[in-house]
Each structure stands twice: as structure tokens, then as C-alpha cells.
Protein backbone atom coordinates (compact mmCIF):
# COMPACT_ATOMS: atom_id res chain seq x y z
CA UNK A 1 35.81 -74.99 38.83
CA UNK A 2 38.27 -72.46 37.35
CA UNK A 3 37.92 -71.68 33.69
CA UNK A 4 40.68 -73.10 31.88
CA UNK A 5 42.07 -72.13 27.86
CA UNK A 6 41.16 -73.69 24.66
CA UNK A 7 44.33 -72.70 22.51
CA UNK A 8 42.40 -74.37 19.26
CA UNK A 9 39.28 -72.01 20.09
CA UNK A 10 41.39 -69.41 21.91
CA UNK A 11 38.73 -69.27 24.45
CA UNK A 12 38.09 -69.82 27.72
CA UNK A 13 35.68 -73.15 28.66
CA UNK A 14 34.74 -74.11 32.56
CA UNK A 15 36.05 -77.75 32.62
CA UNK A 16 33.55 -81.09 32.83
CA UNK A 17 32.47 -82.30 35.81
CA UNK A 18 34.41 -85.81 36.70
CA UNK A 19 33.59 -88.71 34.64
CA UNK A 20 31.23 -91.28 36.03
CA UNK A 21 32.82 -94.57 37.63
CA UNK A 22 32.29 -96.80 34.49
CA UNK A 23 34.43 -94.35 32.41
CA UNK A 24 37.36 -93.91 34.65
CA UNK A 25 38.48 -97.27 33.67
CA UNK A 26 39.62 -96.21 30.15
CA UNK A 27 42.05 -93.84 31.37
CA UNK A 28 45.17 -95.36 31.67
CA UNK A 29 44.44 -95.44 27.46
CA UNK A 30 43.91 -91.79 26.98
CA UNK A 31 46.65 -90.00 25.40
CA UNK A 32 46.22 -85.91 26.36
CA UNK A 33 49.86 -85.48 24.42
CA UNK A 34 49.78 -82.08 22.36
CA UNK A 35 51.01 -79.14 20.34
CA UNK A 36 50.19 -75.91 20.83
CA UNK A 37 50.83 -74.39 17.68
CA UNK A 38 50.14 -70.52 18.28
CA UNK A 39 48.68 -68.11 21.35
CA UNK A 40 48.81 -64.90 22.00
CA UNK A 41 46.69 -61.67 23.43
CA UNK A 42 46.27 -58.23 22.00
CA UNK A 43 48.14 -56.39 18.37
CA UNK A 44 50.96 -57.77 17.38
CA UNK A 45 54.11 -55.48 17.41
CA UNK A 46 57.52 -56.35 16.22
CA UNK A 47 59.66 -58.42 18.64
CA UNK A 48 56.71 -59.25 20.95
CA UNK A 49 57.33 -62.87 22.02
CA UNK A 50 54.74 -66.02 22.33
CA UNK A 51 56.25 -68.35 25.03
CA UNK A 52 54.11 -71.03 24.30
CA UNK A 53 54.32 -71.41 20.22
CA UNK A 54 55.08 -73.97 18.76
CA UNK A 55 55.37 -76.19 22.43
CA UNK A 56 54.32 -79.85 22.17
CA UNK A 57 53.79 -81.98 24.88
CA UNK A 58 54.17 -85.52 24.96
CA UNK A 59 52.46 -87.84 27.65
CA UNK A 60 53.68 -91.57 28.45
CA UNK A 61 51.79 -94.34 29.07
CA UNK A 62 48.43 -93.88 31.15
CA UNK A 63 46.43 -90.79 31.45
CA UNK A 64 48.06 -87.16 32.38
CA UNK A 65 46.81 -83.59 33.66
CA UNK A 66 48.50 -81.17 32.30
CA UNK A 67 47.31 -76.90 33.29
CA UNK A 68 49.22 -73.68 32.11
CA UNK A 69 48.84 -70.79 34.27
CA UNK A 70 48.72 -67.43 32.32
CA UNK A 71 49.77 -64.16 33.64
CA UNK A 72 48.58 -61.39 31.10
CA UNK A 73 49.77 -57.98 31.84
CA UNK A 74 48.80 -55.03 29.29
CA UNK A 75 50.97 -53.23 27.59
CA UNK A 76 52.12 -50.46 25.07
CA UNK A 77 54.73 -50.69 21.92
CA UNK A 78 55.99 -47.08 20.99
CA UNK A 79 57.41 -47.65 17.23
CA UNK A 80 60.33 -45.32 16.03
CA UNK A 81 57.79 -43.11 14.08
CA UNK A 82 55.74 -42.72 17.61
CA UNK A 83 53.07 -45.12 16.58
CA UNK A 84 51.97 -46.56 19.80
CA UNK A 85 50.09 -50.03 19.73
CA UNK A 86 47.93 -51.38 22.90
CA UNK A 87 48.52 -55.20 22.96
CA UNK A 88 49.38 -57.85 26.05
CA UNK A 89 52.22 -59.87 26.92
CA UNK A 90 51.85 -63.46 28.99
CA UNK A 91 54.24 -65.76 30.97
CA UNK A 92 53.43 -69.12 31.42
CA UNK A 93 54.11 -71.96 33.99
CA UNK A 94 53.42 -75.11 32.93
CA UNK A 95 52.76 -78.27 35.47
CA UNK A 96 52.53 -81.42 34.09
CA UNK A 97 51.58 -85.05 36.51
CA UNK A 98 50.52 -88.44 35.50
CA UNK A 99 47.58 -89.75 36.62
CA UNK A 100 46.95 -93.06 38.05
CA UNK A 101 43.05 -94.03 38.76
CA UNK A 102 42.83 -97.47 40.53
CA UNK A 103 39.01 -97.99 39.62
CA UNK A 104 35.96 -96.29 41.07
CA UNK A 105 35.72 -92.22 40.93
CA UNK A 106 38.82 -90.39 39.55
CA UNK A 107 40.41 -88.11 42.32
CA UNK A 108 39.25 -85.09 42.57
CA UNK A 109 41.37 -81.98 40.46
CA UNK A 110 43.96 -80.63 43.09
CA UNK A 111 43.91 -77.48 44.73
């Protein structure tokens, strides 16, 4: 699998391998709703901008995937004075689909 984000550890984790059969019954109950309350790569410099601050996501009834995909491109901020700070900015796309497991083994993750 791909590694995927922890913003509360700010880390990167490889995801679980699929639950066994007699747990995919429970997921119509679990609630994967969210707030992401800060991210970010490299220095801060003034007027740099985190896309996903502050974002909450809220899921309805029954189980849901939801997977950001990161770009992080480096960068340079030249201050007035000529002070030059190294840091990264990010965009973010954000895909969000309920899932619906009908007993037996969950789907498999797409793509």
C-alpha cells in the first residue's frame, strides 16, 4: 500500500491491512468525521498559506474513506532585508466516498 499522513503525528504511516470478515460488520457504525486542525512543511514565512487548517470533515451515516493527495514543492521566501528562508508549500485534493460493505470482506482500497 501507499503511505498515507497522520496530521495528529505529522507523519507518514503505511495503512492496515483489511479487517477480517467478523469486523467488517461494524462499519456502517464507524464515524471517520474529522478536523484537521494544523499542517504544514518546512519554516514558516509571513503570508505562506496552509490549505488544509482548520478543515473539518463530517461523514453521514455508515462508514466513509476519505484520502488527501499532497503535492509539496520546495521553495524560497526572500524577506525585504534579503533574509532568505528554505520552507515548502502544498496543494491538496481531497476525495471523499461512502462506503457500503454488504457482509463478508470489505472491498478492496481503489486504485
Amino acid at each position: 500500500g501507499r503511505p498515507r499522513l497522520s496530521p495528529s503525528r505529522r507523519r507518514a504511516s503505511w495503512p492496515c491491512p483489511p479487517n477480517p470478515p467478523q469486523q467488517a460488520r461494524h462499519a456502517d457504525r464507524f464515524n471517520a468525521s474529522h478536523t484537521i486542525r494544523h499542517l504544514s512543511f518546512g519554516a514558516f514565512f509571513p503570508g505562506k498559506l496552509h490549505p488544509l487548517d482548520g478543515v473539518s470533515k463530517a461523514t453521514g451515516s455508515g462508514a466513509a474513506e476519505m484520502r488527501y493527495l499532497l503535492k509539496v514543492v520546495p521553495c524560497a521566501h526572500t524577506a525585504l532585508d534579503g533574509t532568505v528562508t528554505p520552507s515548502s508549500l502544498f496543494s491538496v485534493t481531497e476525495h471523499t466516498r461512502q462506503v457500503q460493505w454488504r457482509g463478508g470482506s470489505p472491498p478492496p482500497p481503489p486504485g
